[in-house]
N, C-alpha and C. Protein backbone atom coordinates (compact mmCIF):
# COMPACT_ATOMS: atom_id res chain seq x y z
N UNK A 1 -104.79 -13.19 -52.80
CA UNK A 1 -105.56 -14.01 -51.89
C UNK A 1 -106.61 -13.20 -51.16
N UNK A 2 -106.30 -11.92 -50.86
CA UNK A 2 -107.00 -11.12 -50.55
C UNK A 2 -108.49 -10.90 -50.76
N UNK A 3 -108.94 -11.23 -52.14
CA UNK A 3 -109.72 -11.19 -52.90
C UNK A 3 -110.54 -12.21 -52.43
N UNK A 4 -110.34 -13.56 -51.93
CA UNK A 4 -110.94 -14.34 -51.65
C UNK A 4 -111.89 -14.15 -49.97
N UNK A 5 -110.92 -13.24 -49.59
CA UNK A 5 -111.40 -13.05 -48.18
C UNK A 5 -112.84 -12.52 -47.63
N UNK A 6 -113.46 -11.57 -47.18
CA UNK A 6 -114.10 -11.45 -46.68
C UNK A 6 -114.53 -10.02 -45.91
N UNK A 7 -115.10 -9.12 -46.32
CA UNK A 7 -115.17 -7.97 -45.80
C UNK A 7 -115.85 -7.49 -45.02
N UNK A 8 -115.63 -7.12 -43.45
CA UNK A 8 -117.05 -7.11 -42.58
C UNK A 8 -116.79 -5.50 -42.21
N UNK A 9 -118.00 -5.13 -41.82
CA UNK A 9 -118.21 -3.55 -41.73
C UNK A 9 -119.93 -4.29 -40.60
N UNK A 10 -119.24 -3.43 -39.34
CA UNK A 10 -120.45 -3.56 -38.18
C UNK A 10 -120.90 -1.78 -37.85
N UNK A 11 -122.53 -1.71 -38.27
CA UNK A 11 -122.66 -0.37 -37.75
C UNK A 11 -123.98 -0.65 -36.60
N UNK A 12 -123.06 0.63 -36.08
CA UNK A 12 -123.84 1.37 -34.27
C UNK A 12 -125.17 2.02 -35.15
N UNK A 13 -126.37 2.55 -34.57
CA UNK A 13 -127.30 3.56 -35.37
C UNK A 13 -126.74 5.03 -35.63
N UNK A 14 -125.24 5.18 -35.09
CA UNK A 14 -125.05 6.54 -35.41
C UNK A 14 -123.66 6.73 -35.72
N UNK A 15 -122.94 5.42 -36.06
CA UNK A 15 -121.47 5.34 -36.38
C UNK A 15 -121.00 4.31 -36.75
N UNK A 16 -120.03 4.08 -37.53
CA UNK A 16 -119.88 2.70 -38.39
C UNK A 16 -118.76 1.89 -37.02
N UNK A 17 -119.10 1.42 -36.38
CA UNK A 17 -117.98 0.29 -35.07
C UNK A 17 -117.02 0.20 -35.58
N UNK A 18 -116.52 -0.71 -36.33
CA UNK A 18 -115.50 -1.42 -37.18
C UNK A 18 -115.90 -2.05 -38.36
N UNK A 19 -114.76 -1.39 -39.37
CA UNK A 19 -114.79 -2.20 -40.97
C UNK A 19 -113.48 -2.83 -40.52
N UNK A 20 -113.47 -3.86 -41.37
CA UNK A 20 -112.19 -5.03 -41.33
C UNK A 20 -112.26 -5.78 -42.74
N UNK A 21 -110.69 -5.71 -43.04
CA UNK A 21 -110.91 -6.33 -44.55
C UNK A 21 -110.02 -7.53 -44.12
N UNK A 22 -110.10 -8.31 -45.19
CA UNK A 22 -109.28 -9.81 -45.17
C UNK A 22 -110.13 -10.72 -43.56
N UNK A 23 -111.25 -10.72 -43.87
CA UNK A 23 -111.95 -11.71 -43.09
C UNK A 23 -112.18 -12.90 -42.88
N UNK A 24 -111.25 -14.26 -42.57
CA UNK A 24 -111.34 -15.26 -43.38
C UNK A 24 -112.55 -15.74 -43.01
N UNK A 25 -113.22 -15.64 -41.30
CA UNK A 25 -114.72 -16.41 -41.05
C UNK A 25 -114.93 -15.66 -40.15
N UNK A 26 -116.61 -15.76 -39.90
CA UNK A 26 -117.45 -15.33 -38.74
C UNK A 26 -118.16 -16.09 -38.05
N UNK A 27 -118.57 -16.15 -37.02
CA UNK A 27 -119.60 -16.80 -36.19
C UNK A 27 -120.32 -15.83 -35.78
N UNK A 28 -121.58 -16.07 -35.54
CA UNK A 28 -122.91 -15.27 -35.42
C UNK A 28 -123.83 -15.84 -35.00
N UNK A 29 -124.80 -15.26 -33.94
CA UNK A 29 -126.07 -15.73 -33.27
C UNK A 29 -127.23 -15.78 -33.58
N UNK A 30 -127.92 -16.76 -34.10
CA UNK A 30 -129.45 -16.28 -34.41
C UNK A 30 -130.43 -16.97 -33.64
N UNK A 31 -131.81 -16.89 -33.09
CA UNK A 31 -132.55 -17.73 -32.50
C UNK A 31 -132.68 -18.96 -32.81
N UNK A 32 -131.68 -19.13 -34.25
CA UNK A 32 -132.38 -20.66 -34.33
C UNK A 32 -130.49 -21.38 -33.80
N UNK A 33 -129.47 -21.11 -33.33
CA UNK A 33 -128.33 -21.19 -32.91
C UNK A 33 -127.31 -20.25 -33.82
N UNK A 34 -126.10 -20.75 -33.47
CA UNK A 34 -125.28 -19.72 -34.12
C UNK A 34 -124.37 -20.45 -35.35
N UNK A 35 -124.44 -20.28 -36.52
CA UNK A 35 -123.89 -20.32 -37.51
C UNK A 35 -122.45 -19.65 -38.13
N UNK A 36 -121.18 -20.42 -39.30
CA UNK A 36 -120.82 -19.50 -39.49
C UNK A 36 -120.76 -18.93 -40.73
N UNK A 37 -119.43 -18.48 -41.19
CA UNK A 37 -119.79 -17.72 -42.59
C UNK A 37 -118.24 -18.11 -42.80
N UNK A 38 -118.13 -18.30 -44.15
CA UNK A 38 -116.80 -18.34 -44.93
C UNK A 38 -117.21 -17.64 -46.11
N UNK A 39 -115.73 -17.40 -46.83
CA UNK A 39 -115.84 -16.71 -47.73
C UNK A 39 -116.66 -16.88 -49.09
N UNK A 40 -117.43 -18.29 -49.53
CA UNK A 40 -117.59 -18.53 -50.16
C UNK A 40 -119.23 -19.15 -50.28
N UNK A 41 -119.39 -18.91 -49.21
CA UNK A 41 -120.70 -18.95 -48.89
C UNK A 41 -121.62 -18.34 -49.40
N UNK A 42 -123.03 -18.85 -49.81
CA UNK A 42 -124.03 -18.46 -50.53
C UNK A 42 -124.49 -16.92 -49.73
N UNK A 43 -124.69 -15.74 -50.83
CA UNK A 43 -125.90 -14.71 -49.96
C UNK A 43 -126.60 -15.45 -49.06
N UNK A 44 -126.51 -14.67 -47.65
CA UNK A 44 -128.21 -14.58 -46.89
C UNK A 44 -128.16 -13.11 -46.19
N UNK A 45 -129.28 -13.51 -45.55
CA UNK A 45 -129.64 -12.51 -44.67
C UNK A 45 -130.06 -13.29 -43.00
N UNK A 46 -129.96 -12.36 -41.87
CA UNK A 46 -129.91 -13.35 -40.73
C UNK A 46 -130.32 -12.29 -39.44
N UNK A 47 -130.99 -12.62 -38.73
CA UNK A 47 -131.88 -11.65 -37.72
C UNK A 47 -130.74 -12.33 -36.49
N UNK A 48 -129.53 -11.76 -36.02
CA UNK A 48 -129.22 -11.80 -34.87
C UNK A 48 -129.94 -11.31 -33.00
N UNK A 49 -129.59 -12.44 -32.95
CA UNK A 49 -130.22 -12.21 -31.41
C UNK A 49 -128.88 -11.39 -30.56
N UNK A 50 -128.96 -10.87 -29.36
CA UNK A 50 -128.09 -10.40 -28.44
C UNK A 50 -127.02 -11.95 -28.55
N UNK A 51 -125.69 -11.30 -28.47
CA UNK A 51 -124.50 -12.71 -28.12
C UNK A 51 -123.13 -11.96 -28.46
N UNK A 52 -122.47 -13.07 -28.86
CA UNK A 52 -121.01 -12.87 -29.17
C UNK A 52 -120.98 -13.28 -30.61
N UNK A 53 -120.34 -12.35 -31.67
CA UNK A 53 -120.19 -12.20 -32.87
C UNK A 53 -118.55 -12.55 -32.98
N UNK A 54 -117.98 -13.21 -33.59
CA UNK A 54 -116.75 -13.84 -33.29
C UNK A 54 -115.93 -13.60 -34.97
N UNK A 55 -115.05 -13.01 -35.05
CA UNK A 55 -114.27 -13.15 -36.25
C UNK A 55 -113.16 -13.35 -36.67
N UNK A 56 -112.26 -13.46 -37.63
CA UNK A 56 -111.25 -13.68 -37.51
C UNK A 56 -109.84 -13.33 -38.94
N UNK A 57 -109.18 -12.63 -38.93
CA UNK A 57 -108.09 -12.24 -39.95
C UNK A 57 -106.89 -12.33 -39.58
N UNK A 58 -106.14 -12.37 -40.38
CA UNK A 58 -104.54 -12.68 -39.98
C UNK A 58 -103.47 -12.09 -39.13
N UNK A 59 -104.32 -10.47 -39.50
CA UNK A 59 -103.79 -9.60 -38.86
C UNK A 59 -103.92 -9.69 -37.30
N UNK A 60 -105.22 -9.49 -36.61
CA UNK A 60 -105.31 -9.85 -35.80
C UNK A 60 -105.67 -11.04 -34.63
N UNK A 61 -105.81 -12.21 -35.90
CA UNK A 61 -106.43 -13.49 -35.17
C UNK A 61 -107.84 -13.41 -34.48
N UNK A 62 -108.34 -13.94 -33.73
CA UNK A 62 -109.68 -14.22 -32.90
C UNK A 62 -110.18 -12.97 -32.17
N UNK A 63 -111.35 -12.41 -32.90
CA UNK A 63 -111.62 -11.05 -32.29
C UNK A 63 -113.65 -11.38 -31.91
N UNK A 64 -113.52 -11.02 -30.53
CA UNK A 64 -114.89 -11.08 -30.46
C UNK A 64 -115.88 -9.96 -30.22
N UNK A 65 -116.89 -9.90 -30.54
CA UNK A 65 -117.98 -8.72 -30.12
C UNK A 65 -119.05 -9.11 -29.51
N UNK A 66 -119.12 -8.60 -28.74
CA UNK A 66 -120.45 -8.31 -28.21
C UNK A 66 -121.99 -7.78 -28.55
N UNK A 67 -122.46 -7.85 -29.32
CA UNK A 67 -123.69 -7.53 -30.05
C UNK A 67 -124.82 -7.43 -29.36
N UNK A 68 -126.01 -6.51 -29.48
CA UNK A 68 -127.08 -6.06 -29.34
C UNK A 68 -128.08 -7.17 -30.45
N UNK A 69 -129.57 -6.92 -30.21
CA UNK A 69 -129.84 -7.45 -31.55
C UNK A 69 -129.34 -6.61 -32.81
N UNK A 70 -129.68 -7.47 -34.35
CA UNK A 70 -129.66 -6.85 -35.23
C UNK A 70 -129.55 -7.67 -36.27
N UNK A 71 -129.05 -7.08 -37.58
CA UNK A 71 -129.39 -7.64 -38.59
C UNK A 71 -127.86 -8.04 -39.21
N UNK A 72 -127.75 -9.31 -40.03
CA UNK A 72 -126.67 -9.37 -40.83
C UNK A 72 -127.08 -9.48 -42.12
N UNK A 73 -126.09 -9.49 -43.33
CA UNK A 73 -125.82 -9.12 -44.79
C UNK A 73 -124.81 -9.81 -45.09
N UNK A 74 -124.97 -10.95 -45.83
CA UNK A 74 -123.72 -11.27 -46.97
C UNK A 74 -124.47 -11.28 -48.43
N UNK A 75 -123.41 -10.20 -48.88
CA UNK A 75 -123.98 -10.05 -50.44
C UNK A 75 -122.49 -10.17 -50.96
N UNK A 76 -122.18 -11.69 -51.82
CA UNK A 76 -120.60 -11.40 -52.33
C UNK A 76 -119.58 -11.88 -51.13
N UNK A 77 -118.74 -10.98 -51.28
CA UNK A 77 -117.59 -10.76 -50.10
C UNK A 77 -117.67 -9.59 -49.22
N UNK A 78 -118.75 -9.38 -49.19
CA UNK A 78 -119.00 -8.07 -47.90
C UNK A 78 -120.27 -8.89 -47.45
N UNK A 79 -119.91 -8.51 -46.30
CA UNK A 79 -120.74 -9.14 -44.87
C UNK A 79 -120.97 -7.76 -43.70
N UNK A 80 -122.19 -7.18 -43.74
CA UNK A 80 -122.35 -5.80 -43.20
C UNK A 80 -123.28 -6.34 -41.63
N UNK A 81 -123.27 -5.97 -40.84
CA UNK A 81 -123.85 -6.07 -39.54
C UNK A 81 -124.30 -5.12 -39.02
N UNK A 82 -125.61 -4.80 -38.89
CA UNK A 82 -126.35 -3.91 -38.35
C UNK A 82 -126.73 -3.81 -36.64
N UNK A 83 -126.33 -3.52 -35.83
CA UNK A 83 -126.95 -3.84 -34.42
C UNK A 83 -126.70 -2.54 -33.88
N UNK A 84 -127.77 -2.32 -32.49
CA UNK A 84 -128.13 -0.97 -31.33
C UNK A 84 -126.92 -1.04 -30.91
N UNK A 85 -126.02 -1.89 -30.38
CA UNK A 85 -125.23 -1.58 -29.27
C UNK A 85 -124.01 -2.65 -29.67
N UNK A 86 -122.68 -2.37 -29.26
CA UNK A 86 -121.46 -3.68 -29.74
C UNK A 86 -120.17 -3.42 -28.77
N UNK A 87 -119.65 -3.99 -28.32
CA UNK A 87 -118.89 -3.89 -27.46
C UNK A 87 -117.45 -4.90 -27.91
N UNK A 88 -116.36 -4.63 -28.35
CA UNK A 88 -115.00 -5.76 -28.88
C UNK A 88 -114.37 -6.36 -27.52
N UNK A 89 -113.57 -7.39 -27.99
CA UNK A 89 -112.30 -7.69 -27.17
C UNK A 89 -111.87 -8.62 -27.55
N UNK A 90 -110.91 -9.24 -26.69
CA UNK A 90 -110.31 -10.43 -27.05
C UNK A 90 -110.34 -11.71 -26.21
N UNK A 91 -110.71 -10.84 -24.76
CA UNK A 91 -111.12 -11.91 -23.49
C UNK A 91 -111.96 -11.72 -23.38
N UNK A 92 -113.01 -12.90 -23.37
CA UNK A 92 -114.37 -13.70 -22.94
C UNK A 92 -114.68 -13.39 -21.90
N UNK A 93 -113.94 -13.75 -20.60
CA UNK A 93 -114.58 -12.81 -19.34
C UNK A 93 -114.70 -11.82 -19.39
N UNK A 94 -113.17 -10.83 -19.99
CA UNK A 94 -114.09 -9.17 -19.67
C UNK A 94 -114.66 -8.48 -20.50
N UNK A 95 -114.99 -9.65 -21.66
CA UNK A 95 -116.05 -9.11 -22.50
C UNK A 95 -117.67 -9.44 -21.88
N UNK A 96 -117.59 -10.67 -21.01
CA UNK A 96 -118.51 -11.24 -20.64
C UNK A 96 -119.32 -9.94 -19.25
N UNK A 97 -118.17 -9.64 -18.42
CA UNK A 97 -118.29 -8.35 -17.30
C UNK A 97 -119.02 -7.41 -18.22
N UNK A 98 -118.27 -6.62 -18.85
CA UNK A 98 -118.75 -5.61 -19.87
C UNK A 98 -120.07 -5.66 -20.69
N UNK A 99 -120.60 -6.73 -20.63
CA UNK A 99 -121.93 -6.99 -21.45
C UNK A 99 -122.55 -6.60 -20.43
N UNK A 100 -122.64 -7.31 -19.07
CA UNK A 100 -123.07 -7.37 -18.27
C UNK A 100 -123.21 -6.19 -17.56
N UNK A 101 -122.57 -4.63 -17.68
CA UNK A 101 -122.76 -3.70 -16.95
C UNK A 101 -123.66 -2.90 -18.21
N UNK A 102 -123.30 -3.25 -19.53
CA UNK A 102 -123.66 -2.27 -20.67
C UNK A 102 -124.70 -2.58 -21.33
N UNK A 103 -125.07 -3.63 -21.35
CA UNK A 103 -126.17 -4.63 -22.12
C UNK A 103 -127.39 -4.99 -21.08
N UNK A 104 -127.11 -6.19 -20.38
CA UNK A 104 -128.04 -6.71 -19.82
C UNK A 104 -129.16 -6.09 -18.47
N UNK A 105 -128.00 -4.90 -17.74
CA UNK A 105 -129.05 -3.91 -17.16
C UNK A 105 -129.39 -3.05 -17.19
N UNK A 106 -130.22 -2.72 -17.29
CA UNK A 106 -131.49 -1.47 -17.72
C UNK A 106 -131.36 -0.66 -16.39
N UNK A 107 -130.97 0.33 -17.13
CA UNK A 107 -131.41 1.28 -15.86
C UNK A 107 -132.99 2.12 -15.79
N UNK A 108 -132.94 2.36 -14.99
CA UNK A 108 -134.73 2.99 -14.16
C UNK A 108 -135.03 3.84 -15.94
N UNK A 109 -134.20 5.29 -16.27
CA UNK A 109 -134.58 5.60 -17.25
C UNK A 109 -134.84 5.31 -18.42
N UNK A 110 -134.34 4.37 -18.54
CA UNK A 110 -134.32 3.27 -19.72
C UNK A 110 -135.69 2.38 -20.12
N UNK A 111 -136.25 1.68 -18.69
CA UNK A 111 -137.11 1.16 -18.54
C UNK A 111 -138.29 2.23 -18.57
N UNK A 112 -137.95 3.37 -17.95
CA UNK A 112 -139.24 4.38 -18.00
C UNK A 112 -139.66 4.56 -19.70
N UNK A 113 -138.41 4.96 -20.32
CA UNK A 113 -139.01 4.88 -21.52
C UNK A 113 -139.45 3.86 -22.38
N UNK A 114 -139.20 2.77 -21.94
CA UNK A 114 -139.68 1.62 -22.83
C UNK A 114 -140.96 1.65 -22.51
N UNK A 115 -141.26 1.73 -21.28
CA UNK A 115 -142.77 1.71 -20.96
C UNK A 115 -143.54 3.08 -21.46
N UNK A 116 -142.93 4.35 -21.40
CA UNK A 116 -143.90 5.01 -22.75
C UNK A 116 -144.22 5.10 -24.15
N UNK A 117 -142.70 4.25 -24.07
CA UNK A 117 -143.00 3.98 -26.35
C UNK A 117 -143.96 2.92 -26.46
N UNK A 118 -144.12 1.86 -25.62
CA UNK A 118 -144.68 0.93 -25.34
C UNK A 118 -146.54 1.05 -25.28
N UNK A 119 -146.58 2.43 -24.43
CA UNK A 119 -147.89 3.38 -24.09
C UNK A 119 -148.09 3.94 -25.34
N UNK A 120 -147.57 5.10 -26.06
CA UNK A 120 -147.80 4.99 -27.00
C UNK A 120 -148.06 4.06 -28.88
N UNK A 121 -147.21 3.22 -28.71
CA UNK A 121 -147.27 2.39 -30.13
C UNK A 121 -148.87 2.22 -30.02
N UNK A 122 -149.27 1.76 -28.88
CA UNK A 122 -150.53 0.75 -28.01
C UNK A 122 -151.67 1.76 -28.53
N UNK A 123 -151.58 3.00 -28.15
CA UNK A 123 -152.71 4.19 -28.19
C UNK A 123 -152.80 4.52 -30.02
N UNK A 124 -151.51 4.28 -30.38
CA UNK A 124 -151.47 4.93 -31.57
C UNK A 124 -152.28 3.74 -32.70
N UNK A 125 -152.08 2.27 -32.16
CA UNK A 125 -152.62 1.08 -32.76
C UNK A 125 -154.31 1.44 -33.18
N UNK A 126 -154.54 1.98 -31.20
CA UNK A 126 -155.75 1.90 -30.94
C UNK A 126 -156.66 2.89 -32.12
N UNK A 127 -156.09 4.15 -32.45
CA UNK A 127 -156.43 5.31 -33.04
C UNK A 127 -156.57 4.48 -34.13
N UNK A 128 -155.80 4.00 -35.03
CA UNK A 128 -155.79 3.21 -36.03
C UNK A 128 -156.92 2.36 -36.55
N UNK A 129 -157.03 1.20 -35.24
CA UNK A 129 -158.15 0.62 -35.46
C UNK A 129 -159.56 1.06 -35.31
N UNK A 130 -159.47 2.51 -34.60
CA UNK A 130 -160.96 3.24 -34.37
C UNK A 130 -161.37 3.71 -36.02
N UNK A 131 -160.09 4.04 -37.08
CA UNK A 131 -160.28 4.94 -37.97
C UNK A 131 -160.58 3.49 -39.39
N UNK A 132 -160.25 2.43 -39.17
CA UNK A 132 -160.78 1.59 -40.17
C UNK A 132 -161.98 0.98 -39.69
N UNK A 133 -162.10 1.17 -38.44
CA UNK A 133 -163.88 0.37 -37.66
C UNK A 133 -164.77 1.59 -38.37
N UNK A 134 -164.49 2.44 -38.09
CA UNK A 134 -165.26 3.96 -38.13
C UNK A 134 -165.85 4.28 -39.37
């Protein structure tokens, strides 16, 4: 039966979070709402927004995450999840707290640098468009 299930593997940019085999379903967020996935479901591909990534196996029943943006993958019976940042649990509130100290606020350095990658992409555009005007 195993075989029928569902294989999810979620990676951080610098470490694989959690692989989990025997997956029977997922729920997942995208801008256009959140959808789910069974095992038998056609390939896609799916641009997750920030939310709660929700899954579920026998072993452990109802497991939720916390997700950053990112990308999902079903090719087959593997279902791979790409996102910046992920946070697990099993309770909704103190997964909900925990987003909320780790996710949603930016601290000063954080913001400083967004505003120089931001300065640069902008300058580097600019160089760009001087060198095809030119």
């Amino acid at each position: 039966m195993s075989s029928t299930l569902m294989n999810l593997k979620i990676l951080l940019p610098f470490q694989i979070f959690a692989e989990k085999n025997g997956v029977s379903r997922i729920v997942a967020e995208t801008r256009e709402g959140s959808f789910g996935l069974l095992p038998h479901r056609l390939d896609c591909v799916a641009a997750l927004e920030p939310g709660i990534l929700t899954y579920e196996t026998k072993a452990e029943g109802e497991v939720y995450v916390a997700v950053d943006e990112g990308v999902l993958i079903k090719a087959g019976q593997d279902v791979l999840v790409s996102v910046r940042s992920a946070i697990a649990g099993t309770n909704l509130h103190q997964l909900r707290e925990e987003v909320e100290r780790e996710f949603l606020i930016l601290d000063e350095s954080e913001q400083k640098m967004r505003s120089v990658m931001t300065k640069l992409e902008i300058g580097l555009m600019r160089r760009l468009a001087g060198f095809k005007n030119g």
